[in-house]
Protein backbone atom coordinates (compact mmCIF):
# COMPACT_ATOMS: atom_id res chain seq x y z
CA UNK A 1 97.48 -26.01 48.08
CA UNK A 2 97.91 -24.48 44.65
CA UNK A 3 96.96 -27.83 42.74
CA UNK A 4 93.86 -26.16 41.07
CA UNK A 5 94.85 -23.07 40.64
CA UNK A 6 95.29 -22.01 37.20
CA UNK A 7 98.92 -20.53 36.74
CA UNK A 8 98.02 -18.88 33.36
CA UNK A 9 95.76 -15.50 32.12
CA UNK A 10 94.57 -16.31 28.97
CA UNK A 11 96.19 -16.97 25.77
CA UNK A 12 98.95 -14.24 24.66
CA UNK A 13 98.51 -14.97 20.62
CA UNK A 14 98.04 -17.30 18.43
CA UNK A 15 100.63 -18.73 15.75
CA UNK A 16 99.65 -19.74 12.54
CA UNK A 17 102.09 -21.41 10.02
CA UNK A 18 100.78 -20.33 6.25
CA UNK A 19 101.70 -21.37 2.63
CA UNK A 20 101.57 -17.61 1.21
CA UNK A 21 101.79 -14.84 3.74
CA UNK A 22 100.40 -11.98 2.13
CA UNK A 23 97.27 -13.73 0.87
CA UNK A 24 96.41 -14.81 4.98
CA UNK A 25 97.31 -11.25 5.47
CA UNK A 26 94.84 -9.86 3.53
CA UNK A 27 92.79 -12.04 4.11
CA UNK A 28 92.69 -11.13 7.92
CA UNK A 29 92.91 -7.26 7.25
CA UNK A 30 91.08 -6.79 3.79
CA UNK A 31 88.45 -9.48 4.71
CA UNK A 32 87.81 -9.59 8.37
CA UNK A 33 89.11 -5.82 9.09
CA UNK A 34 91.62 -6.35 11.22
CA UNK A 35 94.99 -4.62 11.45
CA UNK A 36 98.70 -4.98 11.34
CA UNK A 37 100.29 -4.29 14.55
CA UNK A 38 103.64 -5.37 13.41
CA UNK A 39 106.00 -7.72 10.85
CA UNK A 40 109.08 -9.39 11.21
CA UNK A 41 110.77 -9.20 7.47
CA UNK A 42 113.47 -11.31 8.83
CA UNK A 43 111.25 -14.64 9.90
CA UNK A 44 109.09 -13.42 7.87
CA UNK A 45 105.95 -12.74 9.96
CA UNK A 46 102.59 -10.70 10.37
CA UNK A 47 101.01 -9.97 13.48
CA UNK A 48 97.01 -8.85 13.28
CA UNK A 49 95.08 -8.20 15.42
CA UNK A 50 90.93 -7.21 16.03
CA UNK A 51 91.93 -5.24 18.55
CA UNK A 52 91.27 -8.00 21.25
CA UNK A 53 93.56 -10.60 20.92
CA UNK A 54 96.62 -11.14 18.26
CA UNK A 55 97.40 -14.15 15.83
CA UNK A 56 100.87 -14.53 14.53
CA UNK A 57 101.10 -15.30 10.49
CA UNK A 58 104.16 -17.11 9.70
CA UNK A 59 105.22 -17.81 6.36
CA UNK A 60 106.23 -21.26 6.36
CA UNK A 61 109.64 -21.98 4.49
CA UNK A 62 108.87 -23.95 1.39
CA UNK A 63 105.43 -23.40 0.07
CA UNK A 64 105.89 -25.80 -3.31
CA UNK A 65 106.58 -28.72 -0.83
CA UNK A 66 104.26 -28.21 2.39
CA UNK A 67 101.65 -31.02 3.26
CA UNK A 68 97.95 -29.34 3.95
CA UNK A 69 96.77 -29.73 7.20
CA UNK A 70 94.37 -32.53 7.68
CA UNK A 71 92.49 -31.94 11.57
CA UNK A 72 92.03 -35.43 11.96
CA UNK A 73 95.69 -36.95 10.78
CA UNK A 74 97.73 -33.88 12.59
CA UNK A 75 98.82 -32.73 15.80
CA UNK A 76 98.28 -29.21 16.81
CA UNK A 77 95.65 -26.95 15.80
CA UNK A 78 92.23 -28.08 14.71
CA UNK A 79 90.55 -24.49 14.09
CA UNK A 80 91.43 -20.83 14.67
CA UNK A 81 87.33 -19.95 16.67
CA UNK A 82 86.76 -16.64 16.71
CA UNK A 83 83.67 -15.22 18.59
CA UNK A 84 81.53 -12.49 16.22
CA UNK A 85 79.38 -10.05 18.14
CA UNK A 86 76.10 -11.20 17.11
CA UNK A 87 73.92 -13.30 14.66
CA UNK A 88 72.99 -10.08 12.48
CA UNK A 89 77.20 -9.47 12.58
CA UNK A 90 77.77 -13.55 11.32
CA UNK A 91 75.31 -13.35 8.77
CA UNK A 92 77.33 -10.23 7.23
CA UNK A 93 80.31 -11.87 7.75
CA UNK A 94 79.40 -15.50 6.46
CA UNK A 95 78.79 -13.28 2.84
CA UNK A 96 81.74 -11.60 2.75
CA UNK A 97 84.21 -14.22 3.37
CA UNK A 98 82.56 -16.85 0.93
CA UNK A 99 83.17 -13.58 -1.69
CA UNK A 100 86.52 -13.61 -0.74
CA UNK A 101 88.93 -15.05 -3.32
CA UNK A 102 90.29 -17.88 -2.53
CA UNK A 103 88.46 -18.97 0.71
CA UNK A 104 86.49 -22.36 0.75
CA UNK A 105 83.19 -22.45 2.66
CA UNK A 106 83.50 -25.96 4.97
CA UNK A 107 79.82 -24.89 6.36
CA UNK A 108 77.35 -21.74 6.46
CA UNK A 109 75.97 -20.54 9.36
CA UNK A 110 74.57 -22.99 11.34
CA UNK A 111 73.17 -24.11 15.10
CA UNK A 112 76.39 -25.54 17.05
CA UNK A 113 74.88 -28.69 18.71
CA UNK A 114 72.04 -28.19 20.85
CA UNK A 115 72.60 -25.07 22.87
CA UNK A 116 72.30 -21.39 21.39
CA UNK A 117 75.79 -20.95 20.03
CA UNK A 118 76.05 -20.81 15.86
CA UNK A 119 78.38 -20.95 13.79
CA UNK A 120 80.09 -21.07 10.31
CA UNK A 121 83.90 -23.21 9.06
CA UNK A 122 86.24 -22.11 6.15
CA UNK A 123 89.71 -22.11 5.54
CA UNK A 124 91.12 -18.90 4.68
CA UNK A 125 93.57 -18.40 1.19
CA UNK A 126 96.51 -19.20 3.73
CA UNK A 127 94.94 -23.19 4.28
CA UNK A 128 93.89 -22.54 8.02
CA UNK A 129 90.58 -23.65 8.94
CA UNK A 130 88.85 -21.19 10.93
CA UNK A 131 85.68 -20.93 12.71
CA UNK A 132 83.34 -17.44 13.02
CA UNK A 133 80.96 -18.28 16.21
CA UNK A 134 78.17 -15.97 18.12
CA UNK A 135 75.76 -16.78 20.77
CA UNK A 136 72.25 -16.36 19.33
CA UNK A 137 69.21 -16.51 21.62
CA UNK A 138 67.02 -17.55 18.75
CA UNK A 139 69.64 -19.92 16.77
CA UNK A 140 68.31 -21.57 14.01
């Protein structure tokens, strides 16, 4: 019986719809160091990458007129969680992402619950919220 059995891999990317493309862009790239591994002019669209997995940045069509996106009033995505090597590798990322123009810290690095994960919310220049998340065997 195939019930239970998952019928999917993994996720393939991840879309994100943004008010100003080239400021999520660099934002990805300049801040977080990933790369461009292709654009659609036409749509028009970025897709970065870390080398691991790929998220889609979609300008959306009328920036002037867009509604922000409000995680508990809208369906879809909550957060963009992405998993950071280690605590040390947070820590240096928590600093340079609150320097980044235009990024607003929701919370520094901090325990997640009870267990040993921690983590750290902002949304990037582009309005999505995103979370940066390691395991820590001594989380504080």
């Amino acid at each position: 019986m195939l019930d239970n059995i998952p019928l999917t891999v993994g996720v393939d990317h991840v879309g994100l719809a943004v008010k100003d493309l080239g400021l999520a862009r660099d934002f990805f790239c300049g801040c977080l160091g990933w790369r461009v591994v292709g654009e659609n002019q036409s749509y028009p669209a970025s897709f970065v990458s870390d080398g691991n997995g790929i998220v889609t940045l979609w300008q959306i069509e009328d920036p002037e007129s867009c509604v922000p996106f409000d995680r508990r009033r809208n369906i879809g995505l909550h957060h963009l969680a992405l998993k950071v090597v280690d605590r040390n590798a947070l820590d240096v990322l928590h600093k340079r992402v609150a320097a980044w123009p235009g990024t607003m810290i929701e919370f520094a690095p901090e325990r997640s619950g009870k267990g040993s994960k921690v983590h750290f919310m902002v949304r990037e220049p582009g309005g999505t919220r995103i979370e940066f998340a390691c395991v820590s065997p001594a989380a504080t």
